[in-house]
Protein backbone atom coordinates (compact mmCIF):
# COMPACT_ATOMS: atom_id res chain seq x y z
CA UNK A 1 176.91 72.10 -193.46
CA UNK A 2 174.57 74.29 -191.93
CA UNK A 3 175.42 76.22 -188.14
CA UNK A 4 172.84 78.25 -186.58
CA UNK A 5 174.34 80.85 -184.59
CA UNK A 6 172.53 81.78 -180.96
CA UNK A 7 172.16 85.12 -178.91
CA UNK A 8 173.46 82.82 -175.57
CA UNK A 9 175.40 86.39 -175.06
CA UNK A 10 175.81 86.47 -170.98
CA UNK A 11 175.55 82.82 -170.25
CA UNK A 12 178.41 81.64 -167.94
CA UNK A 13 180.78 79.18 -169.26
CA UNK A 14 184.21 78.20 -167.75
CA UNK A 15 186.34 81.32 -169.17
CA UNK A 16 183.82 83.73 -168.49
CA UNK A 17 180.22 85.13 -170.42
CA UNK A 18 179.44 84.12 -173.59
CA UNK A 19 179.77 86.59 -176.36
CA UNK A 20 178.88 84.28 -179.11
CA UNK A 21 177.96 80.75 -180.03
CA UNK A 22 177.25 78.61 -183.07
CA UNK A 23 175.54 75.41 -182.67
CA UNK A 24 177.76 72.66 -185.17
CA UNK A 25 174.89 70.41 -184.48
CA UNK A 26 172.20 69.44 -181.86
CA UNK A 27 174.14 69.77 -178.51
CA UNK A 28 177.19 70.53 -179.85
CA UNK A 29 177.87 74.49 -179.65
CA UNK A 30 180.67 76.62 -179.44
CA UNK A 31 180.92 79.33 -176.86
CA UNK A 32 183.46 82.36 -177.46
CA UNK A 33 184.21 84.65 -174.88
CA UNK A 34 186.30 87.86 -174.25
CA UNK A 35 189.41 86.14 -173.93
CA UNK A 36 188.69 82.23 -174.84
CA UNK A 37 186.37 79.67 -175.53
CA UNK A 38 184.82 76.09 -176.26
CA UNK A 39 182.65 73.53 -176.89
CA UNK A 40 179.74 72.71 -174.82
CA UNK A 41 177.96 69.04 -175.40
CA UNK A 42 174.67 68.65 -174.43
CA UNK A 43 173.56 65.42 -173.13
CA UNK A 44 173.02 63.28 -175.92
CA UNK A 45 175.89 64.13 -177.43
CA UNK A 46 177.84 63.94 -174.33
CA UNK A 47 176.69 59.91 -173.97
CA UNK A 48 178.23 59.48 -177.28
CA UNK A 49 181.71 61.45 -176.55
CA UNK A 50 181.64 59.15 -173.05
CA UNK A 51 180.97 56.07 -175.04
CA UNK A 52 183.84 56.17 -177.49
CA UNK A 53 186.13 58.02 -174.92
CA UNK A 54 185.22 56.89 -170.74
CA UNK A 55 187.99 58.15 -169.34
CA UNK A 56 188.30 61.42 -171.73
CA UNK A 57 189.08 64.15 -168.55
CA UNK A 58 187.70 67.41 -169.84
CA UNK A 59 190.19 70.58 -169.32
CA UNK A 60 187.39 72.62 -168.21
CA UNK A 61 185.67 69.96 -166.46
CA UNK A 62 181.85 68.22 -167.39
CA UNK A 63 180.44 69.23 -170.74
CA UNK A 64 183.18 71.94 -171.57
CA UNK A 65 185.54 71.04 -174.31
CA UNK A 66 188.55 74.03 -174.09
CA UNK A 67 189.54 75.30 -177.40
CA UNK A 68 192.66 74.85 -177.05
CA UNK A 69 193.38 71.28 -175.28
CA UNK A 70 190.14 69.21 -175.70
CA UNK A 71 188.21 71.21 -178.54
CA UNK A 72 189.83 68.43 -181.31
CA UNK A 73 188.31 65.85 -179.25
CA UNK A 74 185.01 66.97 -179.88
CA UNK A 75 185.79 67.49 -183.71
CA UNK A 76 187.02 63.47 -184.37
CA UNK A 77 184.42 61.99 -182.19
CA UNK A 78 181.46 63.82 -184.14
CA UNK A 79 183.02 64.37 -187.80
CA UNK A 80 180.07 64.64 -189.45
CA UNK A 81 179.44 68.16 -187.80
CA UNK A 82 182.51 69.97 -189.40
CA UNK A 83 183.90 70.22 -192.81
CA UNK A 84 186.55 67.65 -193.79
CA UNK A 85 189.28 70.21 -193.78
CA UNK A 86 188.71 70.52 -189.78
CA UNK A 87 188.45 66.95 -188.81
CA UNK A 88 191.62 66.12 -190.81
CA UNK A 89 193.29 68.80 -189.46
CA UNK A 90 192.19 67.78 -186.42
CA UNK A 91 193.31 64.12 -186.55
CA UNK A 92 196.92 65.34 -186.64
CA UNK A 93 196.66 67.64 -184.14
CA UNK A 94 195.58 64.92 -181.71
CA UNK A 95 198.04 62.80 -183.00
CA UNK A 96 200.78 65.01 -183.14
CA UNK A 97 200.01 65.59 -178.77
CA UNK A 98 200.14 61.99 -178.57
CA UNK A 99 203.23 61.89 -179.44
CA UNK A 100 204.34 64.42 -176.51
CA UNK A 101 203.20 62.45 -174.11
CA UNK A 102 199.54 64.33 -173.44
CA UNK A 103 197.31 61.29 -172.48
CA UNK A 104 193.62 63.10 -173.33
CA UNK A 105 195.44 62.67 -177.02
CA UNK A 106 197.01 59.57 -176.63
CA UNK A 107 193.60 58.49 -175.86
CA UNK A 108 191.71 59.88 -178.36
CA UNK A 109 194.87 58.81 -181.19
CA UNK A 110 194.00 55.59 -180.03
CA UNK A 111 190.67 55.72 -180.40
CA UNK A 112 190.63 56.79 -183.82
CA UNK A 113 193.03 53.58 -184.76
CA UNK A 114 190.58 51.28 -183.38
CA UNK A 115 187.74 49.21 -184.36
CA UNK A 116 185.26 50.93 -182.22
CA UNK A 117 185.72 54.38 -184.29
CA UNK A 118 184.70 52.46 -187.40
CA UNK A 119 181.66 51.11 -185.47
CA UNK A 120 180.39 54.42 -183.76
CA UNK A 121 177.27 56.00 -184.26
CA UNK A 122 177.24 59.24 -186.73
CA UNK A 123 174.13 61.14 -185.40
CA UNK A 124 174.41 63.09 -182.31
């Protein structure tokens, strides 16, 4: 699994300037910061997260997938960008929130029961 990694050093995201990013794969990259970080989709790949999740509400807002609440999200819905390891890990994590009651999770732990996962597109 190849990631490029980008000098995007200075471009705003929602926590602040980027200090690094690593594209996973075309319009999916990850932006760290000084004190936090995400993913950003690009528009391609954001039509596909919107057609297997419509009513996904980021954290951050548009395009921004937060590492820490939505960033899973963006790891089950395009698998074949990350290593196994990650999207299993991953799965439970988002299946785990469920459980607690957070609905982005309960959404997406639905999603990934369904018939519509199976049937998804696997190319950004």
């Amino acid at each position: 699994m190849k990631r490029e990694r980008y000098d995007l050093k200075g471009k705003m995201t929602p926590w602040g300037p980027t200090q690094d990013a690593t594209e996973y794969a075309p319009g999916i990259v990850f932006h760290s910061t000084a004190g936090h970080g995400g993913f950003h989709l690009g528009l391609t790949a954001m039509r596909r997260f919107r057609n297997a999740l419509p009513r996904f509400k980021t954290f951050a807002g548009g395009p921004w997938f937060e590492e820490d609440c939505d960033a899973c999200s963006v790891v089950v819905v395009f698998p074949e960008a990350f290593d196994e390891e990650r999207v299993r890990n991953c799965e439970e994590i988002v299946r785990s929130m469920a459980k607690h009651g957070y609905a982005n999770s309960a959404a997406v732990a639905h999603w990934l029961n369904s018939k519509e996962r199976n049937h998804a597109p696997t190319t950004v």
